[in-house]
C-alpha atoms as a PDB file:
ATOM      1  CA  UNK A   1       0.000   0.000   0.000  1.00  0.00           C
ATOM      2  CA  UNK A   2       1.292   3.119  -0.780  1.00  0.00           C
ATOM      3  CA  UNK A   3       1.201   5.571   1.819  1.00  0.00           C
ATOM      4  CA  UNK A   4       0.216   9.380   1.528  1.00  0.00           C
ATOM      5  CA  UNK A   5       3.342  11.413   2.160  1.00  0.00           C
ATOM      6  CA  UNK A   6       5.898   8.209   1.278  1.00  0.00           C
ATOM      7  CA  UNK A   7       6.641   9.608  -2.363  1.00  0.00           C
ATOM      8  CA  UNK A   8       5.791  12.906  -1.992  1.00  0.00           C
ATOM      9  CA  UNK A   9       9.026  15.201  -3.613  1.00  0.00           C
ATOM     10  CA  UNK A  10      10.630  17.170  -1.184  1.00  0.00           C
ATOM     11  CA  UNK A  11       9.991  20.291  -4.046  1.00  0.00           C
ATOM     12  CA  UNK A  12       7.056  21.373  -5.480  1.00  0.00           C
ATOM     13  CA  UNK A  13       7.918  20.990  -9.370  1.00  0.00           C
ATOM     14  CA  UNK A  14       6.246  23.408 -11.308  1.00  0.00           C
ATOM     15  CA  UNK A  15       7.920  26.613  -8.758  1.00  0.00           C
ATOM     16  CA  UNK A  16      10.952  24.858  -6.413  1.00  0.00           C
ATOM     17  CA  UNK A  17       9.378  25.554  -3.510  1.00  0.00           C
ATOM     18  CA  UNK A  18       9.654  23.187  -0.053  1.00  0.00           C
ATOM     19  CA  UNK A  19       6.675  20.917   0.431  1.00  0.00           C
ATOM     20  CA  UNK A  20       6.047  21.381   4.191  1.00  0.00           C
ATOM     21  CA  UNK A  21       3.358  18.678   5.813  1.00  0.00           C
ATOM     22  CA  UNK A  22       1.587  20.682   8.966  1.00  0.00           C
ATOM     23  CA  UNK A  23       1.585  17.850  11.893  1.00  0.00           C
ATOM     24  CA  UNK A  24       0.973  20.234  14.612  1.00  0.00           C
ATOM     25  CA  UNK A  25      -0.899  23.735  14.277  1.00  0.00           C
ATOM     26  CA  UNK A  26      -0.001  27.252  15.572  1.00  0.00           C
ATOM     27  CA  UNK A  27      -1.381  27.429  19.224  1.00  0.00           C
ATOM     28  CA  UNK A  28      -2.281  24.267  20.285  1.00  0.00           C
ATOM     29  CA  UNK A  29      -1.098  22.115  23.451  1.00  0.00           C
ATOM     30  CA  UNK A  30      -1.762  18.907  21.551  1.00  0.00           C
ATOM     31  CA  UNK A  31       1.615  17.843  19.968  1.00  0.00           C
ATOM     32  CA  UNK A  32       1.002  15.672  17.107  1.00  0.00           C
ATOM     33  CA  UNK A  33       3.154  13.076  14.567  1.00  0.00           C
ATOM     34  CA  UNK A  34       2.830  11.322  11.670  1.00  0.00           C
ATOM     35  CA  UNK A  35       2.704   7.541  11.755  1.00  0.00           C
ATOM     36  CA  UNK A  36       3.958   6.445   8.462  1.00  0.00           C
ATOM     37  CA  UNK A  37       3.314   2.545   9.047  1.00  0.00           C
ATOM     38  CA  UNK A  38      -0.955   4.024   9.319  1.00  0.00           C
ATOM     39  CA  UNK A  39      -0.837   6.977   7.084  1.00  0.00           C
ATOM     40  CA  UNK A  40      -2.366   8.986  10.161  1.00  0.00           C
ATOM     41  CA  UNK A  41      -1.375  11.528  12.689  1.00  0.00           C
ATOM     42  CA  UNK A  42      -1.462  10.106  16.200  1.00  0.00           C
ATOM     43  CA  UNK A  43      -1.442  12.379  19.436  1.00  0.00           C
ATOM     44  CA  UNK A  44       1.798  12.330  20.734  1.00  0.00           C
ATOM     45  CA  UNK A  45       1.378  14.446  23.897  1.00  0.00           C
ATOM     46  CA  UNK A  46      -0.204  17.629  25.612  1.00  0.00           C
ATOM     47  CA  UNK A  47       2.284  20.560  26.276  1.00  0.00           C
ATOM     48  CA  UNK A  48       1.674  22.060  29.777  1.00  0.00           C
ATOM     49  CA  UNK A  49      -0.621  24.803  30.410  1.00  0.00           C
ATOM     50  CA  UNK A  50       0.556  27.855  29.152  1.00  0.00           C
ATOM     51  CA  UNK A  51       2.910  25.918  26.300  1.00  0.00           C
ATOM     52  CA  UNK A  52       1.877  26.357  22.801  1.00  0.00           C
ATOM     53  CA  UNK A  53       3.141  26.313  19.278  1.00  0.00           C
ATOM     54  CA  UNK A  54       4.651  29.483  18.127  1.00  0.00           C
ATOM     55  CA  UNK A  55       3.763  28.239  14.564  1.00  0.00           C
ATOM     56  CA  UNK A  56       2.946  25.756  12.369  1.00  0.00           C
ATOM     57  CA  UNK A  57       5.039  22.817  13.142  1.00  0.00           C
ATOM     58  CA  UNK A  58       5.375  19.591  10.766  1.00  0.00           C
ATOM     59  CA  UNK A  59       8.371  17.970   8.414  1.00  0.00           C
ATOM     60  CA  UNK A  60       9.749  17.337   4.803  1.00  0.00           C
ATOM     61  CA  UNK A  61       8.354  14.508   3.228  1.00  0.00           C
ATOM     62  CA  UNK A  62      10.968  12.511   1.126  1.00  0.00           C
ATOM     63  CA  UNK A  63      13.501  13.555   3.721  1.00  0.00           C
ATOM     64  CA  UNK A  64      15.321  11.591   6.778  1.00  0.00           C
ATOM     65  CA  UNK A  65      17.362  13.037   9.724  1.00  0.00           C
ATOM     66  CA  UNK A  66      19.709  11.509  11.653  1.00  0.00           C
ATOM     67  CA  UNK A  67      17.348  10.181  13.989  1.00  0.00           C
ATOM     68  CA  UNK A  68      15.065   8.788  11.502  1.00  0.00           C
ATOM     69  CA  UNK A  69      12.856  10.764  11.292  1.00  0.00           C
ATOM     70  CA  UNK A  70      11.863  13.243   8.485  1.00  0.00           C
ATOM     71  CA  UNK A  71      13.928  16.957   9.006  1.00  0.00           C
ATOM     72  CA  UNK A  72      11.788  19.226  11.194  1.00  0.00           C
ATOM     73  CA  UNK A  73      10.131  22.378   9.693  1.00  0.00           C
ATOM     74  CA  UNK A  74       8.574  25.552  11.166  1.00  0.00           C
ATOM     75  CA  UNK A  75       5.964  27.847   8.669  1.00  0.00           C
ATOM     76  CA  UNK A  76       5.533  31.519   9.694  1.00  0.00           C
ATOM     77  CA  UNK A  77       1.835  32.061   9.470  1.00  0.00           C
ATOM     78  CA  UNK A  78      -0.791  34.198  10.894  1.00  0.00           C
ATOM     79  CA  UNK A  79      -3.337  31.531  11.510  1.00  0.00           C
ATOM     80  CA  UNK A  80      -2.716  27.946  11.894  1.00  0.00           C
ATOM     81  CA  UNK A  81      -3.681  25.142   9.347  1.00  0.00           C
ATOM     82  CA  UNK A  82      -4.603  21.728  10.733  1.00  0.00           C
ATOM     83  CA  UNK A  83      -2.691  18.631  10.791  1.00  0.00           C
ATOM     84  CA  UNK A  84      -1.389  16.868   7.361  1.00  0.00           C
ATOM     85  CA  UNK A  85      -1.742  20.141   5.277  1.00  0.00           C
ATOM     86  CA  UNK A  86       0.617  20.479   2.206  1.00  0.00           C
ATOM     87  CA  UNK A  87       1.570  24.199   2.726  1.00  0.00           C
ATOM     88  CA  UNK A  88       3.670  24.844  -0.127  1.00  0.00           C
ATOM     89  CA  UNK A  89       6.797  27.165   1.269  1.00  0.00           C
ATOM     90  CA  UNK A  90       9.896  29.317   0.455  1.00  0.00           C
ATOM     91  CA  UNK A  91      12.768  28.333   2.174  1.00  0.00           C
ATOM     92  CA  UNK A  92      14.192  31.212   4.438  1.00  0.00           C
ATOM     93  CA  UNK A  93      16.750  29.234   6.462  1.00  0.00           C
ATOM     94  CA  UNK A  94      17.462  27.312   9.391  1.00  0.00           C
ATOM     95  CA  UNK A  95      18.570  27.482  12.990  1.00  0.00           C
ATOM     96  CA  UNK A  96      21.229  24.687  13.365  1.00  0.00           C
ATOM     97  CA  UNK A  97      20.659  23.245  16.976  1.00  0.00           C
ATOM     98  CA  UNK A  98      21.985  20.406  19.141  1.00  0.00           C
ATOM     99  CA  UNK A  99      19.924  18.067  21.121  1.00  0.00           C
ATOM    100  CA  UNK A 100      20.757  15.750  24.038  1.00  0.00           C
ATOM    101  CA  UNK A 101      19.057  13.268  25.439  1.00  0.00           C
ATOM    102  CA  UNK A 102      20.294  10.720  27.767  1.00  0.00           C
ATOM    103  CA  UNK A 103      23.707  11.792  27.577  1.00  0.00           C
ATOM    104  CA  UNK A 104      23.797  11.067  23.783  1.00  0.00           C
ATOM    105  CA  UNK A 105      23.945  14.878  21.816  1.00  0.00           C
ATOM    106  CA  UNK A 106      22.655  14.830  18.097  1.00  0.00           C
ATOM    107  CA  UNK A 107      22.023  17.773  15.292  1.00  0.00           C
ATOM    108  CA  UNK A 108      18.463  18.542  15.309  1.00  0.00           C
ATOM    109  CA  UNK A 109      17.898  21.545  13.155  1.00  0.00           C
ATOM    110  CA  UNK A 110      14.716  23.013  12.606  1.00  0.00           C
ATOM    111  CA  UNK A 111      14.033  24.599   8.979  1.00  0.00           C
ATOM    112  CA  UNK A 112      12.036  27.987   8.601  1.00  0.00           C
ATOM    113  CA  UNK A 113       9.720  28.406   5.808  1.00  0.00           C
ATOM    114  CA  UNK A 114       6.899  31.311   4.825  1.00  0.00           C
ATOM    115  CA  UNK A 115       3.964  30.890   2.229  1.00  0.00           C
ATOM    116  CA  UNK A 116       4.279  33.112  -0.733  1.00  0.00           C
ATOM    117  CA  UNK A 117       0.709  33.522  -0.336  1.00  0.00           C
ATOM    118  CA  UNK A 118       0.761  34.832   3.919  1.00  0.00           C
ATOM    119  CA  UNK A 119       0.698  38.516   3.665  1.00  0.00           C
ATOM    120  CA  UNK A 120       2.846  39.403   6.717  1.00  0.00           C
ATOM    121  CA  UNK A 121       6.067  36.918   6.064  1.00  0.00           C
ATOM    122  CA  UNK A 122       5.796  36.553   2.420  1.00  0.00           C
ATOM    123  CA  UNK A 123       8.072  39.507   1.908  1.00  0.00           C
ATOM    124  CA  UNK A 124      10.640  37.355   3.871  1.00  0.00           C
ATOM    125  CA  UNK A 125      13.639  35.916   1.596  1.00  0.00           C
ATOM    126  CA  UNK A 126      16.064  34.707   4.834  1.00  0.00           C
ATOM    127  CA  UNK A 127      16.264  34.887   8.349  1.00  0.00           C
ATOM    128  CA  UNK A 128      18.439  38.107   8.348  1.00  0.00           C
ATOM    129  CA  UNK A 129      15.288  40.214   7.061  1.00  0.00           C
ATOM    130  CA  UNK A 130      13.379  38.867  10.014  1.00  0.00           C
ATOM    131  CA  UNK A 131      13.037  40.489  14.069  1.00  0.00           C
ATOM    132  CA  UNK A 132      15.812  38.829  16.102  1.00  0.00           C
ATOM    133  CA  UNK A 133      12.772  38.476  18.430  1.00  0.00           C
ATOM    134  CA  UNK A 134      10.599  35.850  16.483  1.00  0.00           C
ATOM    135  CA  UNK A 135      13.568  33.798  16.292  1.00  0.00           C
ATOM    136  CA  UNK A 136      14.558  34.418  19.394  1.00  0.00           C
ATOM    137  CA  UNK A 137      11.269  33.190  20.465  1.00  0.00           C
ATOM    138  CA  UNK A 138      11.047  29.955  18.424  1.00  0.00           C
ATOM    139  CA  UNK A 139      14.766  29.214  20.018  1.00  0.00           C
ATOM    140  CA  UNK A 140      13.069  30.103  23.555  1.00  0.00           C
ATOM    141  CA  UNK A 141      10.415  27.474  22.821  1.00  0.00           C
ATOM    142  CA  UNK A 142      12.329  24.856  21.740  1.00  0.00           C
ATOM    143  CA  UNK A 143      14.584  25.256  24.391  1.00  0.00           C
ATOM    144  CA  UNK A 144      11.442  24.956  27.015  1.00  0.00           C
ATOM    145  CA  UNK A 145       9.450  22.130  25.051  1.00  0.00           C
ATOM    146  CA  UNK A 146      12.910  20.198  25.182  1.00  0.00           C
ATOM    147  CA  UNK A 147      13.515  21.151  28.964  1.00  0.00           C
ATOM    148  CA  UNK A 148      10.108  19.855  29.940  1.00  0.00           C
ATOM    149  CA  UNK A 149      11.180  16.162  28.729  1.00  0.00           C
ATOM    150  CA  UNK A 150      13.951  15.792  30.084  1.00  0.00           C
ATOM    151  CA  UNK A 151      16.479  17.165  26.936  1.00  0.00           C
ATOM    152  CA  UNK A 152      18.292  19.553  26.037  1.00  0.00           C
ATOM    153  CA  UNK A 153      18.004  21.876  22.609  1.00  0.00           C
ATOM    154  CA  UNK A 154      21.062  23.772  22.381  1.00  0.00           C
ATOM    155  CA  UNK A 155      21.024  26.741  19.148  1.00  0.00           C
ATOM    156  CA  UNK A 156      24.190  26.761  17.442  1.00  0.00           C
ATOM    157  CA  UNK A 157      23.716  29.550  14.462  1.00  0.00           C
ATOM    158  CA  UNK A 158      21.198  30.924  12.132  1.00  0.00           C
ATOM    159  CA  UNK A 159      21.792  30.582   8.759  1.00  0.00           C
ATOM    160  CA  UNK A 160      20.508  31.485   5.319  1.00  0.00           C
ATOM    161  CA  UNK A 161      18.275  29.506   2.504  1.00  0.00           C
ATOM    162  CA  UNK A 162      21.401  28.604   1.013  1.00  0.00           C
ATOM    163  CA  UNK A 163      22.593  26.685   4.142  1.00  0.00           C
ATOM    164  CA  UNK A 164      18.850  25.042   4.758  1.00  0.00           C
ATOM    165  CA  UNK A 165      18.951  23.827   0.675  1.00  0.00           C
ATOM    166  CA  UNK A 166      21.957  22.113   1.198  1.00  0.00           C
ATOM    167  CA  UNK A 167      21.080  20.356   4.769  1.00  0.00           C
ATOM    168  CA  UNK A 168      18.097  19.299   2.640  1.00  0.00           C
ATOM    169  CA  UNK A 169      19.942  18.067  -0.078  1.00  0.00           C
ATOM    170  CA  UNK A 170      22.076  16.154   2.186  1.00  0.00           C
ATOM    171  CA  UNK A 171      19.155  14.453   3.573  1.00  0.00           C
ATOM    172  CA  UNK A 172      17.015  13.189   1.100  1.00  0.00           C
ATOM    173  CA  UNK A 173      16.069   9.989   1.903  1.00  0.00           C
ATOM    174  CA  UNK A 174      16.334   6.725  -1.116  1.00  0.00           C
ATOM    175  CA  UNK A 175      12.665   6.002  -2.101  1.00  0.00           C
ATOM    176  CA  UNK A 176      11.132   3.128  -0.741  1.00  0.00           C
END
């Protein structure tokens, strides 16, 4: 059976831009993940009170991290979407992050992306036309989501598009 989001390209074709698959939406508690062996998105967890996402939270299909999972991406948007929807992104870069859990310390970057079509970040291009204090915040609540089981998320740098492409590129993962 071929599953939903097993084949999907990591680029849109007809304009380059990142397919990003929504898991979990802008300012919920509910923490959610896709479950490639079902083709559904299970609840994972509930975020204490007063913990929400900043943003639209999900992954790269076609793509595998180091961990095994597919590379982590935050969209900038206004309102939230809902979980498993395609939003179609430009890539404005990444923050490049450690993570350790259990003694064991791993890369676990998160991408940034913005819709073309979002009227306050579409005029976005990289992370050095955004306010220091959005991604200030997004480190802040990675950081605190991390803290709160038991790891910890450690932000290296920000970098450019260029830099996300290529971490991308690097992690493409062989179809199935």
């Amino acid at each position: 059976m071929k599953l939903p989001f097993s084949e999907m390209p990591v680029y849109e074709a007809e304009t380059g831009r990142l397919n990003a698959i929504i898991e979990t939406p802008k300012g919920v508690r509910n923490k959610y993940k896709y479950d490639p062996d079902s083709g559904l998105f299970k609840f994972s967890k509930m975020l204490p009170l007063g913990a929400a996402f900043p943003f639209d939270f999900g992954f790269i299909p076609s793509t595998q991290d180091d961990d095994g999972d597919p590379l982590d991406v935050m969209v900038l948007m206004e309102e939230p979407t809902f979980c498993g929807c395609l939003v179609t992104s430009r890539l404005v870069g990444v923050i490049e992050a450690e993570q350790t859990e259990k003694g064991k310390t791993m890369r676990n970057d998160r991408l940034i992306g913005v819709p073309e079509n979002e009227q306050t970040v579409a005029k976005y291009h990289s992370l050095e036309e955004m306010d220091s204090e959005i991604l200030d915040q997004i480190e802040h609540f990675f950081i605190s989501y991390n803290q709160m089981e038991g790891k910890k998320f450690k932000p290296l740098r920000r970098c450019g598009p260029k830099t996300a492409r290529e971490l991308i590129e690097q992690h493409i993962a062989e179809p199935v």
